[in-house]
PDB file of N, CA and C in Angstrom:
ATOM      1  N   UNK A   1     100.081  32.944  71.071  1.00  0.00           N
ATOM      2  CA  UNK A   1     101.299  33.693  71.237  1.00  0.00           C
ATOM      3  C   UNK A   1     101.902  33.320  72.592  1.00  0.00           C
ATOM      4  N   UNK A   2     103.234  33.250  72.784  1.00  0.00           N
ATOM      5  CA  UNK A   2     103.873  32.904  73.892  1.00  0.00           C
ATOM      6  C   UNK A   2     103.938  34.291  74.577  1.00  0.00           C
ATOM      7  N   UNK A   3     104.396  33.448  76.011  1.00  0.00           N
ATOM      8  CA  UNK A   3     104.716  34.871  77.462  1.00  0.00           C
ATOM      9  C   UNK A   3     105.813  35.241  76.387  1.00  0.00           C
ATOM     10  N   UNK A   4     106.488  34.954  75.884  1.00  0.00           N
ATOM     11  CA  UNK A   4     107.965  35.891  75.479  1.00  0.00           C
ATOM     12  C   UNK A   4     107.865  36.618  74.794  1.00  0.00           C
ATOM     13  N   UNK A   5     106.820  35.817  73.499  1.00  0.00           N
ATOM     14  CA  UNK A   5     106.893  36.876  72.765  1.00  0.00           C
ATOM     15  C   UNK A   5     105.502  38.511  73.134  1.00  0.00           C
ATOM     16  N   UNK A   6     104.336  37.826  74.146  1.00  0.00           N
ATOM     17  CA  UNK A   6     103.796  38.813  74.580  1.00  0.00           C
ATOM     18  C   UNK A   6     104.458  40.230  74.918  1.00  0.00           C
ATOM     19  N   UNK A   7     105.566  39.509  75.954  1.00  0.00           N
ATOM     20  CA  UNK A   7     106.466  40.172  76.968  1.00  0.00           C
ATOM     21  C   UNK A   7     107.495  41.176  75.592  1.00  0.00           C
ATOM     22  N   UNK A   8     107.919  40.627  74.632  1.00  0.00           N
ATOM     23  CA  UNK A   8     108.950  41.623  73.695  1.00  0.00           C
ATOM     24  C   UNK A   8     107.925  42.242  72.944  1.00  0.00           C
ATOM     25  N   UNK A   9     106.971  41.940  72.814  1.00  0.00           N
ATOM     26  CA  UNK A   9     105.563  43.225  71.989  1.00  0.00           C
ATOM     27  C   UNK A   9     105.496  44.443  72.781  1.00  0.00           C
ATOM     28  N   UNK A  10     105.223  43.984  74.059  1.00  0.00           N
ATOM     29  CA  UNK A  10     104.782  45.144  75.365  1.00  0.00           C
ATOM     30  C   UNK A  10     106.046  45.923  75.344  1.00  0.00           C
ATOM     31  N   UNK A  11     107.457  45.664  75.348  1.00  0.00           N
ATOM     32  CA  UNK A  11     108.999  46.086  75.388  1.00  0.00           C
ATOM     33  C   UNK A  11     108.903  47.017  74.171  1.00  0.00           C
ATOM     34  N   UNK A  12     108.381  46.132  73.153  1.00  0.00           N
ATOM     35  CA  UNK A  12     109.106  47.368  71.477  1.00  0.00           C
ATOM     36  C   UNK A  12     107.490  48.635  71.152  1.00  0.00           C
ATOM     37  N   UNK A  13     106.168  48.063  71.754  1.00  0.00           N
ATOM     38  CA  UNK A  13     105.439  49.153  71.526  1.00  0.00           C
ATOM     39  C   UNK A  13     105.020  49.897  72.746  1.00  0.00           C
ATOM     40  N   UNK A  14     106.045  50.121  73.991  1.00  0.00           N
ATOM     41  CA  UNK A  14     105.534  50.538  74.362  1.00  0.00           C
ATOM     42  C   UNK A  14     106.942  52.285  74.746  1.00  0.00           C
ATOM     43  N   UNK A  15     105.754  53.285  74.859  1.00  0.00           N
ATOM     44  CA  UNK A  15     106.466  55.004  74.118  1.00  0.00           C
ATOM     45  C   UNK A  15     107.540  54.875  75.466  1.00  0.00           C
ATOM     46  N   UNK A  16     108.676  55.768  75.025  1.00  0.00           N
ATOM     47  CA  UNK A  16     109.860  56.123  75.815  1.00  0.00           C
ATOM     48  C   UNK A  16     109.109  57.157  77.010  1.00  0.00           C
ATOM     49  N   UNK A  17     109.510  57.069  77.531  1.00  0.00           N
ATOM     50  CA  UNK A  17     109.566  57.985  78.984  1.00  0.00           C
ATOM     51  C   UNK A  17     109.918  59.192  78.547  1.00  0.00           C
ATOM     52  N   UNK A  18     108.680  60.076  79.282  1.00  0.00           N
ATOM     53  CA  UNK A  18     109.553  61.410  78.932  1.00  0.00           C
ATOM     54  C   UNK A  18     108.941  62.534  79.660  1.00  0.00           C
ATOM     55  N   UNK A  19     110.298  61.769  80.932  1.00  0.00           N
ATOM     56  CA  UNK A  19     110.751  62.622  82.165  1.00  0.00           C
ATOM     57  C   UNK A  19     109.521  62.669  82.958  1.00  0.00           C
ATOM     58  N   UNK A  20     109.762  63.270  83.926  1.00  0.00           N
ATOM     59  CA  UNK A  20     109.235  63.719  84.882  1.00  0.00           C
ATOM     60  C   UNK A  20     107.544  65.189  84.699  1.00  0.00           C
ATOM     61  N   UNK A  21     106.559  64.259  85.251  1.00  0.00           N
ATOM     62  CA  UNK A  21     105.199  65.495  84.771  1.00  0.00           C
ATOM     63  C   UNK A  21     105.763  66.593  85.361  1.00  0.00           C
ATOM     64  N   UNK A  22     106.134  66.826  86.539  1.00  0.00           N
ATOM     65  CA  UNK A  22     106.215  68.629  86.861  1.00  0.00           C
ATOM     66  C   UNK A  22     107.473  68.913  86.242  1.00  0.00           C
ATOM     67  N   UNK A  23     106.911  70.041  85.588  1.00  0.00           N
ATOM     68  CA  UNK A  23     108.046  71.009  84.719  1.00  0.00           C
ATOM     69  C   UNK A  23     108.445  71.982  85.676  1.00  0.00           C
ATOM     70  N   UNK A  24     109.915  72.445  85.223  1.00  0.00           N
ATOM     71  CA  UNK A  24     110.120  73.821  86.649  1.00  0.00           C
ATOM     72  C   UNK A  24     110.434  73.612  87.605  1.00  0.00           C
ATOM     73  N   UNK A  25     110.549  74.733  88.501  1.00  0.00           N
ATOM     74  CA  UNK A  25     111.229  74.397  89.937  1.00  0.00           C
ATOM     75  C   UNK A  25     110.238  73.916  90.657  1.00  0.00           C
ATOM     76  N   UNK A  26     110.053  72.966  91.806  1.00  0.00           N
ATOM     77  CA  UNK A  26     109.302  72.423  92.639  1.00  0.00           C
ATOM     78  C   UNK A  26     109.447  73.530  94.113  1.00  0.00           C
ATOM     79  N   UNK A  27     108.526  73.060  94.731  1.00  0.00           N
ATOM     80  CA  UNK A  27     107.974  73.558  95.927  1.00  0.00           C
ATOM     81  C   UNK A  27     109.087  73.273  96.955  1.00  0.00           C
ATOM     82  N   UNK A  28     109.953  73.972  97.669  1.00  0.00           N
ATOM     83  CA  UNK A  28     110.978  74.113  98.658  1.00  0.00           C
ATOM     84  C   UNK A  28     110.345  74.051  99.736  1.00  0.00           C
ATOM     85  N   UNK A  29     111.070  73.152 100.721  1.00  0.00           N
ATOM     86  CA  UNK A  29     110.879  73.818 102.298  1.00  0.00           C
ATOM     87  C   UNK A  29     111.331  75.256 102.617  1.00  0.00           C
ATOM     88  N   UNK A  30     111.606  75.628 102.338  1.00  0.00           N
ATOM     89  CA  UNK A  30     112.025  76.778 102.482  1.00  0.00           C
ATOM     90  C   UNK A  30     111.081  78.395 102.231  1.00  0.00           C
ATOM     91  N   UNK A  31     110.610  77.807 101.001  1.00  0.00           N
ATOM     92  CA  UNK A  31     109.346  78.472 100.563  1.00  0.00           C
ATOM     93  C   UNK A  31     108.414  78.377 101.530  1.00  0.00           C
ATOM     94  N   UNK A  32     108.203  77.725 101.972  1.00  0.00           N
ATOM     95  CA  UNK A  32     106.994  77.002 103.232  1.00  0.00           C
ATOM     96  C   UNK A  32     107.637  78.177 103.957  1.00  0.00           C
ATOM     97  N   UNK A  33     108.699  78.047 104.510  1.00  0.00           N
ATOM     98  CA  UNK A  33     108.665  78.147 105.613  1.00  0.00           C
ATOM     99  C   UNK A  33     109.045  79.970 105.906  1.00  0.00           C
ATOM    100  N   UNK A  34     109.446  80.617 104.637  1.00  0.00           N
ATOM    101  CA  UNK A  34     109.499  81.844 104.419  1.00  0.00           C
ATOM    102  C   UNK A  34     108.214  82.491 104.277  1.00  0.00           C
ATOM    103  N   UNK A  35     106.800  81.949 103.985  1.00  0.00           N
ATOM    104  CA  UNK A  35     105.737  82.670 103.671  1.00  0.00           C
ATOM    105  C   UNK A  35     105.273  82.309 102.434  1.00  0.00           C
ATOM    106  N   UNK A  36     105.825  82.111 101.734  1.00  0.00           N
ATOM    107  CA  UNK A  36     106.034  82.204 100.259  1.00  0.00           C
ATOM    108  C   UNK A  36     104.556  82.035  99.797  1.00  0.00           C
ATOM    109  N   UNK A  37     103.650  80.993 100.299  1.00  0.00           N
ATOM    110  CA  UNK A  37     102.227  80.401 100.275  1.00  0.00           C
ATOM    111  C   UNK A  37     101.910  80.167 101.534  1.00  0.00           C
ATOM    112  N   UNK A  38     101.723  81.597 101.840  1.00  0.00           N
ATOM    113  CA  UNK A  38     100.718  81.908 102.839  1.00  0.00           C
ATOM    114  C   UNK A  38      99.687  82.660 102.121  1.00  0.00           C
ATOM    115  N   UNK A  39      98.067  82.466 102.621  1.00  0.00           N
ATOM    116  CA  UNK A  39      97.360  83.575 101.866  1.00  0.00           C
ATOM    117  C   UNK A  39      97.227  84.920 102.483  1.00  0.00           C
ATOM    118  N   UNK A  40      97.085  85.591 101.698  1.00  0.00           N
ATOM    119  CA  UNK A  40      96.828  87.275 101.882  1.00  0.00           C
ATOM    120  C   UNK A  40      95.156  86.922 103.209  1.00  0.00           C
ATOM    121  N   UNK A  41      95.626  88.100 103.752  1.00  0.00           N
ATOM    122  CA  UNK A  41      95.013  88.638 104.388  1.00  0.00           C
ATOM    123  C   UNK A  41      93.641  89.718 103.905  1.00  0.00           C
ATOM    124  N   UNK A  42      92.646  89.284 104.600  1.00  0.00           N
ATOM    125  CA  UNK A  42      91.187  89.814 104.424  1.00  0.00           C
ATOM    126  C   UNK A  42      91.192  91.673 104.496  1.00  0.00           C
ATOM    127  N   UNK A  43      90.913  92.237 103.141  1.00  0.00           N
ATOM    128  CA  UNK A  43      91.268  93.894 103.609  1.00  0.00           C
ATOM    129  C   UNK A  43      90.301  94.190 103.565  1.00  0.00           C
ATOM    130  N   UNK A  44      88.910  93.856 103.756  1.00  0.00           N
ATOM    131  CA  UNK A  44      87.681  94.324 103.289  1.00  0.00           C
ATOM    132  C   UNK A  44      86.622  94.268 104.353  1.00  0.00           C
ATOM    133  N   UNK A  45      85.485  95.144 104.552  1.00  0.00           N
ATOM    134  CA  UNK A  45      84.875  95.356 105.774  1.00  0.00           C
ATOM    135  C   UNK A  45      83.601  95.125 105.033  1.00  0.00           C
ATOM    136  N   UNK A  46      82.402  94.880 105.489  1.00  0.00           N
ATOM    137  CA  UNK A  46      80.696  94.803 104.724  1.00  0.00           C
ATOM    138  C   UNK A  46      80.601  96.569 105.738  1.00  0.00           C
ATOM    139  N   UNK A  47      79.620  96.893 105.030  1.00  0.00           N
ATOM    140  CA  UNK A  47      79.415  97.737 105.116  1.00  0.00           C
ATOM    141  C   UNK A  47      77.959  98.099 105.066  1.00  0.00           C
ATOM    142  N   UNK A  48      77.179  97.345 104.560  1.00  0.00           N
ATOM    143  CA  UNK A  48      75.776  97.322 104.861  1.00  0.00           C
ATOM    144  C   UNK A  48      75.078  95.821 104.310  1.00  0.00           C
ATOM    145  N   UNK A  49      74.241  95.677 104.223  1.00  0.00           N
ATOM    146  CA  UNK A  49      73.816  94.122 104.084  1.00  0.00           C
ATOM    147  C   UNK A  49      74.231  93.611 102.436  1.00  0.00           C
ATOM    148  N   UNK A  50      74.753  94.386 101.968  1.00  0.00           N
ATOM    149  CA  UNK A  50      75.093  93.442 100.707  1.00  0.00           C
ATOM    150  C   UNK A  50      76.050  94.378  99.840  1.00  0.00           C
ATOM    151  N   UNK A  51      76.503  95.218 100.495  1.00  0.00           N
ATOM    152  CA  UNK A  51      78.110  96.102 100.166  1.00  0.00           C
ATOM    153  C   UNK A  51      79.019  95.287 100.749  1.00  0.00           C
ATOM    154  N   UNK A  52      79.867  95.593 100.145  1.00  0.00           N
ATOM    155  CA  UNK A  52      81.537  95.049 100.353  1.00  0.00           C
ATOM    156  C   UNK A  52      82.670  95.969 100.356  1.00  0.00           C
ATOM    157  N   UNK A  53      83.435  96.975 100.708  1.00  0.00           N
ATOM    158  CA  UNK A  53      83.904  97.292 100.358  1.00  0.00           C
ATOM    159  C   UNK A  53      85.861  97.242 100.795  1.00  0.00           C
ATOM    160  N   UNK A  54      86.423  96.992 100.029  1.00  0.00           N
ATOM    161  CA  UNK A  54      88.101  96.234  99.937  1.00  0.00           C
ATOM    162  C   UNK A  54      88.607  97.372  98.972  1.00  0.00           C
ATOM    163  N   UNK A  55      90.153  96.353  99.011  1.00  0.00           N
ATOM    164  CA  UNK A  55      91.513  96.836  98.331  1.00  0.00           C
ATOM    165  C   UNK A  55      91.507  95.634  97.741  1.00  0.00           C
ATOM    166  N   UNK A  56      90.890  96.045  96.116  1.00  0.00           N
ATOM    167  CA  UNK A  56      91.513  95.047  95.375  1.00  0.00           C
ATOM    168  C   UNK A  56      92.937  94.615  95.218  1.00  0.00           C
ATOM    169  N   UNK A  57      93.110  93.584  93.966  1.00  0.00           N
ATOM    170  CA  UNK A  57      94.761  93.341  93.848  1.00  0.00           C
ATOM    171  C   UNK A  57      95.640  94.637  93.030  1.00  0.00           C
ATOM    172  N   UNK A  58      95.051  95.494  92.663  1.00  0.00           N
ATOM    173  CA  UNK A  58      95.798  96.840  92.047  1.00  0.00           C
ATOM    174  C   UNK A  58      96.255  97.944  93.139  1.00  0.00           C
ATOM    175  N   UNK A  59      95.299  97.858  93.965  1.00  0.00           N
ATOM    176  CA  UNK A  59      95.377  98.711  95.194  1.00  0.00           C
ATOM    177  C   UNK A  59      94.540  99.583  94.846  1.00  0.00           C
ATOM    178  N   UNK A  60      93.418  99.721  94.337  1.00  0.00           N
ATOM    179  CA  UNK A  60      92.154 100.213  94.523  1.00  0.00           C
ATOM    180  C   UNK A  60      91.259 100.089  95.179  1.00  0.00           C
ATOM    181  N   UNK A  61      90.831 101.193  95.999  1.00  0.00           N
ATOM    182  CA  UNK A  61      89.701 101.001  97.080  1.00  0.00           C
ATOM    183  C   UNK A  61      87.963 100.840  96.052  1.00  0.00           C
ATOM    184  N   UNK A  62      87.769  99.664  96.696  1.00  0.00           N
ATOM    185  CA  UNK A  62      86.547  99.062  95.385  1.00  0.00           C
ATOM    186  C   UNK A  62      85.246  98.447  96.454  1.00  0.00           C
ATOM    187  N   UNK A  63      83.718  98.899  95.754  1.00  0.00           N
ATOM    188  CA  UNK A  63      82.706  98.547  96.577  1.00  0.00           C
ATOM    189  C   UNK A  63      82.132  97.622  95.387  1.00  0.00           C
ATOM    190  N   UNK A  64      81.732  96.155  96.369  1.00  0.00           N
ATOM    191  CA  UNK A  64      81.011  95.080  95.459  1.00  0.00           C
ATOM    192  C   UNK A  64      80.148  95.034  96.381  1.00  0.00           C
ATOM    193  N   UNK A  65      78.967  94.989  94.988  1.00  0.00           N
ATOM    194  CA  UNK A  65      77.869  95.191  95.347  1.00  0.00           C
ATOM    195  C   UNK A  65      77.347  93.286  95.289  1.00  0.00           C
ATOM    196  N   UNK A  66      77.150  92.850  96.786  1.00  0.00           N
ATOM    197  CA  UNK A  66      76.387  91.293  95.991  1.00  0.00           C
ATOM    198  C   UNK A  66      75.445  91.171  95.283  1.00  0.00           C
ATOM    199  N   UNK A  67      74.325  91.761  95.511  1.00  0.00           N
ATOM    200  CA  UNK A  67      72.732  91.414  95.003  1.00  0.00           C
ATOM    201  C   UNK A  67      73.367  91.354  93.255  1.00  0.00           C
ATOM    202  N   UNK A  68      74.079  92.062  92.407  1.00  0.00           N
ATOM    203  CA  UNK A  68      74.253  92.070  91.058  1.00  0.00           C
ATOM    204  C   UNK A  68      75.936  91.694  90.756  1.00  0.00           C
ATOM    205  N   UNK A  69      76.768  91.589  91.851  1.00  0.00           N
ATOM    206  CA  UNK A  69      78.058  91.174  91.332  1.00  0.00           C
ATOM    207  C   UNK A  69      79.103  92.102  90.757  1.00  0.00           C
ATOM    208  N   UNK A  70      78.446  93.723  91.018  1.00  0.00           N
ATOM    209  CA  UNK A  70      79.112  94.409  90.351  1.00  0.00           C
ATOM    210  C   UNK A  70      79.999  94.988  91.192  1.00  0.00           C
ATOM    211  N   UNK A  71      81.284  95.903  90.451  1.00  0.00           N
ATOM    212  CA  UNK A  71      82.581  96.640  91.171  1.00  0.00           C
ATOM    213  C   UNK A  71      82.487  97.647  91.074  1.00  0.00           C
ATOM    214  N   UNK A  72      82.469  98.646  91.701  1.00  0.00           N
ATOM    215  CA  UNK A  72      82.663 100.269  91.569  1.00  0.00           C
ATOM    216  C   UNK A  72      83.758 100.803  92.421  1.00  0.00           C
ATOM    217  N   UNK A  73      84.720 101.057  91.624  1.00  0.00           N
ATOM    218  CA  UNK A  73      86.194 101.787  91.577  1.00  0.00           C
ATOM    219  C   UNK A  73      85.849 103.302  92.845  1.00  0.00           C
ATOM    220  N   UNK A  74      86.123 103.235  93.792  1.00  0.00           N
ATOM    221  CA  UNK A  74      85.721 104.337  94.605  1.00  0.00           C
ATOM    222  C   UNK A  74      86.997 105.736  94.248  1.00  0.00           C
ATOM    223  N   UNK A  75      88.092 104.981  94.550  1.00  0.00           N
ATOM    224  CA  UNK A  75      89.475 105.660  94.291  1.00  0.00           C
ATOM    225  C   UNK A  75      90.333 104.720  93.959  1.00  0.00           C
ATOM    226  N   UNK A  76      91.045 105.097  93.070  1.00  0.00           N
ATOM    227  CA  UNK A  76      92.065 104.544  92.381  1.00  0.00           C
ATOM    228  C   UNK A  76      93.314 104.214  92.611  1.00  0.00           C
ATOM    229  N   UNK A  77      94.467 103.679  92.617  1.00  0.00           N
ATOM    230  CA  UNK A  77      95.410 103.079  93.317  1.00  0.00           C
ATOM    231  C   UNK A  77      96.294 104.356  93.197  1.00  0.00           C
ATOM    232  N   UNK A  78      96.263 105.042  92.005  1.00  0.00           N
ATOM    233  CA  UNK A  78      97.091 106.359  91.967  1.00  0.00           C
ATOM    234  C   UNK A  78      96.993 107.476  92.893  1.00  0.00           C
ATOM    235  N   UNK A  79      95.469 107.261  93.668  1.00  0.00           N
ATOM    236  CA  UNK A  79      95.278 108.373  94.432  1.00  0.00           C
ATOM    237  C   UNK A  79      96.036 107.940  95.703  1.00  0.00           C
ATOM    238  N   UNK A  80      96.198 106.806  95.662  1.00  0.00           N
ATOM    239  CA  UNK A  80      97.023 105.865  97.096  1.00  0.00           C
ATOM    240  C   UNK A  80      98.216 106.295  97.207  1.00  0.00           C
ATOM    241  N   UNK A  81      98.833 106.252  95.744  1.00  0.00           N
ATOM    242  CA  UNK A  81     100.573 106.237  95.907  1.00  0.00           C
ATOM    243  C   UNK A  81     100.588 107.718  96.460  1.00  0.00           C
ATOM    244  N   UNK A  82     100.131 108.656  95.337  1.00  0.00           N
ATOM    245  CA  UNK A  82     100.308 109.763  95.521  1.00  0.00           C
ATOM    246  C   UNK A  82     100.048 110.617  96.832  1.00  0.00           C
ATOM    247  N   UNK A  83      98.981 110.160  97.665  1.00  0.00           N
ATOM    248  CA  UNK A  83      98.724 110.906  98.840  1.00  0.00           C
ATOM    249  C   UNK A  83      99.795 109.992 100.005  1.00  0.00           C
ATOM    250  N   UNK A  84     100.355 108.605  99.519  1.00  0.00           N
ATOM    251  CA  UNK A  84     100.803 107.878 100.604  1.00  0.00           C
ATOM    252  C   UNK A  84     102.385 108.815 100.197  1.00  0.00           C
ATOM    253  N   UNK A  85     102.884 109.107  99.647  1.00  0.00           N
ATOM    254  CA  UNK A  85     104.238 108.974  98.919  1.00  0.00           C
ATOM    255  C   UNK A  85     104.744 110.714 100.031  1.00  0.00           C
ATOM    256  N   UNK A  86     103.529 111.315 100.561  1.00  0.00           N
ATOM    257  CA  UNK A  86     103.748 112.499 100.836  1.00  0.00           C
ATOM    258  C   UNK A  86     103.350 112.799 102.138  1.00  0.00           C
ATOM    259  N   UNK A  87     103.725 111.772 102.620  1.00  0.00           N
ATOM    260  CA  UNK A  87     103.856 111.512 104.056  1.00  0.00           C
ATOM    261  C   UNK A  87     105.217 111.275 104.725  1.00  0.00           C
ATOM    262  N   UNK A  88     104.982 112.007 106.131  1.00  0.00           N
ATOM    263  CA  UNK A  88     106.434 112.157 106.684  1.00  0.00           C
ATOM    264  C   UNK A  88     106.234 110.961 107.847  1.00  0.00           C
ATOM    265  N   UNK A  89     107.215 110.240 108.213  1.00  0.00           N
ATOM    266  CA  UNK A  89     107.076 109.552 109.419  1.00  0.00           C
ATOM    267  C   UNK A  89     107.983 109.766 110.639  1.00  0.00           C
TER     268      UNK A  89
END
C-alpha cells in the first residue's frame, strides 16, 4: 500500500472530534481569588485519646469514636438554629 493511500485510510477511518473533554463552566481566576476553593476550616477538638468531637457538614455537633469508626449525634443542627436564632447582639 502506498504513503497516500495509507495517509487517506487514516483521514476516512478516523472518528470526528467531539469537542472539548471538560464539560461546563471551567475554573475562573476569579474563583481563585474570591475563596471559592479554599478548604474549610478544622471545627473539631480530640478530646481524649481516640474521641473526636466536631461540627459535621449538617451542623451537628458529632463525637467519632476512632478505635470503631463510629458517629454519635450529640445534638442536632436544629438544636443550633433554634437556640442560635434567639439571641440578641
Amino acid at each position: 500500500m502506498s504513503t497516500t493511500a495509507s495517509l487517506r485510510m487514516c483521514v476516512l477511518l478516523t472518528p470526528p472530534d467531539e469537542g472539548p473533554r471538560v464539560k461546563g463552566q471551567r475554573i475562573r481566576l476569579q474563583d481563585i481569588i474570591d475563596g471559592e476553593y479554599a478548604p474549610k476550616k478544622l471545627n473539631g477538638s480530640w478530646i481524649g485519646p481516640d474521641e473526636f468531637l466536631y461540627q459535621n457538614h449538617w451542623g451537628e455537633i458529632s463525637l467519632l469514636n476512632m478505635n470503631n469508626l463510629s458517629e454519635r449525634v450529640l445534638m442536632s443542627n436544629t438544636t443550633m438554629v433554634s437556640s442560635s436564632s434567639g439571641l440578641k447582639l
